[in-house]
Protein backbone atom coordinates (compact mmCIF):
# COMPACT_ATOMS: atom_id res chain seq x y z
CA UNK A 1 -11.33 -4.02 7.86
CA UNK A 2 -13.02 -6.40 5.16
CA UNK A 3 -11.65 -8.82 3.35
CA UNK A 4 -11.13 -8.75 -0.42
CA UNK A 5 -10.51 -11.83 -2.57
CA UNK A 6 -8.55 -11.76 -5.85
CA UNK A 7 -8.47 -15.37 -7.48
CA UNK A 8 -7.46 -17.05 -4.03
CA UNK A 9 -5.67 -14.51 -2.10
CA UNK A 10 -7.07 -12.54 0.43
CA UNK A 11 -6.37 -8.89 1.92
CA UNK A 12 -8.11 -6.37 4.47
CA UNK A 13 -9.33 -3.18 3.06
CA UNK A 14 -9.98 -0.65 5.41
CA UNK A 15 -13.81 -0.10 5.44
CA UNK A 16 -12.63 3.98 6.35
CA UNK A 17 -10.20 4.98 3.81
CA UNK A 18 -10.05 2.12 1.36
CA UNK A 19 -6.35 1.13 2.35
CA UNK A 20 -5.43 -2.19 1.91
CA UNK A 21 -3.19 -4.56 4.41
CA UNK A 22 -1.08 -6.93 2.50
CA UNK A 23 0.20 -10.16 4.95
CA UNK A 24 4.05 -11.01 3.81
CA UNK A 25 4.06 -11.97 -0.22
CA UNK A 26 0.48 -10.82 -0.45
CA UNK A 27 1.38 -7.90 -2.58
CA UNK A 28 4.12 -9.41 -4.72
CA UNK A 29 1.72 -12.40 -5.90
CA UNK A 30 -0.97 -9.83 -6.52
CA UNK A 31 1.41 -7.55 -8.40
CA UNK A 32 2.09 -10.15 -10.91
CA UNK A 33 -1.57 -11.17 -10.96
CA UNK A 34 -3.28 -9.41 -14.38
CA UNK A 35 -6.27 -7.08 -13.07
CA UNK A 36 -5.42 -7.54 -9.15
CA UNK A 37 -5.87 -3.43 -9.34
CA UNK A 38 -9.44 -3.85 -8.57
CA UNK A 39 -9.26 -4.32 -5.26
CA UNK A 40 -7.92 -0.98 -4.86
CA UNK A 41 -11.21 0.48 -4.98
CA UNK A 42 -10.16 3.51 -2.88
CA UNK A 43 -9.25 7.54 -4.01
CA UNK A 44 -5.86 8.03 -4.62
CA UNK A 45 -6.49 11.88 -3.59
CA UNK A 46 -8.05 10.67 -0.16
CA UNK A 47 -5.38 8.28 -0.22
CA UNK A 48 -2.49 10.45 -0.78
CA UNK A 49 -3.68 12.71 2.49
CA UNK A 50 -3.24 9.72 4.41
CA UNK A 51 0.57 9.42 3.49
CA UNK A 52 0.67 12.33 6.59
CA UNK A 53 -0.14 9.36 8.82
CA UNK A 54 3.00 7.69 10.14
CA UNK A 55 3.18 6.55 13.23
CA UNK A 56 0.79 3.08 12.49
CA UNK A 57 0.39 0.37 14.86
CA UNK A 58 0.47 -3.07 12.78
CA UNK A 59 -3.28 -4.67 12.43
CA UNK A 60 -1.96 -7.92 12.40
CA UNK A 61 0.14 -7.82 15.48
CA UNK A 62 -2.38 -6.78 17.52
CA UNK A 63 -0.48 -3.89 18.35
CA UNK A 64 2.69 -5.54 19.07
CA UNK A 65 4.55 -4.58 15.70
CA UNK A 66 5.36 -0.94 14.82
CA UNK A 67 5.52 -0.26 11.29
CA UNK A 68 8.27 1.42 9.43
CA UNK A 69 7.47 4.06 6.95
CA UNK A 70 8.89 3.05 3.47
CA UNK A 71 9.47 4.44 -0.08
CA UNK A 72 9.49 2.05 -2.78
CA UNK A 73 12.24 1.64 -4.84
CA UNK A 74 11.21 2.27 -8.14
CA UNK A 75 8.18 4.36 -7.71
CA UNK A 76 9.90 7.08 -4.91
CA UNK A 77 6.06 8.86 -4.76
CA UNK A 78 4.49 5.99 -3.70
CA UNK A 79 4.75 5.94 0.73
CA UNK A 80 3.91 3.02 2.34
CA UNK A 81 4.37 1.06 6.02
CA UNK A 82 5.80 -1.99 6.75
CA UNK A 83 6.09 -4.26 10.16
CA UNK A 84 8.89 -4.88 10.89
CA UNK A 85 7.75 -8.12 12.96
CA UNK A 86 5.23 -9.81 10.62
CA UNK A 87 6.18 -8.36 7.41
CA UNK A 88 2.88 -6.99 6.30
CA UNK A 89 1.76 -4.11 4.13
CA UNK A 90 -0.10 -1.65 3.93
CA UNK A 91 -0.65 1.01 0.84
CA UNK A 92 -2.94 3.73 1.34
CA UNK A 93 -6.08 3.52 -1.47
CA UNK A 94 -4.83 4.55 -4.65
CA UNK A 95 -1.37 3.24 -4.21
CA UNK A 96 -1.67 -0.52 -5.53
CA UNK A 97 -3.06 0.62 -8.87
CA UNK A 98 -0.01 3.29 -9.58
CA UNK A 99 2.20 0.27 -8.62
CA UNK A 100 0.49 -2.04 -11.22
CA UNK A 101 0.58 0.63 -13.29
CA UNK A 102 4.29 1.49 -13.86
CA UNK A 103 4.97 4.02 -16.47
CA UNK A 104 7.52 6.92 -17.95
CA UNK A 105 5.18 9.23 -15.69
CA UNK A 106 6.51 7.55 -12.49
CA UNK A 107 10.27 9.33 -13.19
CA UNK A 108 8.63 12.52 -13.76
CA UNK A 109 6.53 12.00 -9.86
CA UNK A 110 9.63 10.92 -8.60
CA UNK A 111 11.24 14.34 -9.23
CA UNK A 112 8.67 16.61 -7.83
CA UNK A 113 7.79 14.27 -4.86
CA UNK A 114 9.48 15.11 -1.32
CA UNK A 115 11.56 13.22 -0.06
CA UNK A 116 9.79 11.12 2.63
CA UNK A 117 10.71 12.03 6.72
């Protein structure tokens, strides 16, 4: 992992496939946070192959913390993981910038996307 800085908070991006780990809040602050997407600098069609990936260990619990595999709520094609010990995040690379960028398209994806298992 390295770290990546976006006016005062810091993530992990994964140096392999350009995920990024979010510690608890992380995301949310960054969501709000006008031209956070940057540090997504990963391919959302790599990214999107990693979403077959599901059984993750959590980084930040040094293995401790198994992470549940999520959906979010308003954007139903965008998979992510969770721990459920420490509360951290982690979006494959691509997924961040279709969060920030929320748009009529998103009900359309949400229609033809699986439904997550």
């Amino acid at each position: 992992m390295e770290k990546a800085v976006y006016q005062g908070i810091e993530v992990e991006r994964c140096t392999g496939c350009k995920g990024i780990w979010f510690d608890e809040l992380e995301r949310d602050d960054l969501l709000r946070l006008e031209g956070s997407e940057i540090l997504d600098t990963g391919s959302a069609k790599i990214g999107k192959e990693f979403n077959k990936v599901d059984r993750l260990v959590c980084p930040a619990c040094a293995g401790t913390g198994h992470m549940l595999r999520m959906v979010h709520p308003k954007q139903s094609h965008i998979w992510f993981e969770c721990c459920k010990v420490c509360g951290g995040i982690f979006l494959d690379a691509g997924e961040f910038r279709d969060l920030k960028d929320e748009t009529i398209f998103d009900f359309f994806k949400a229609l033809l996307t699986p439904e997550r298992k």
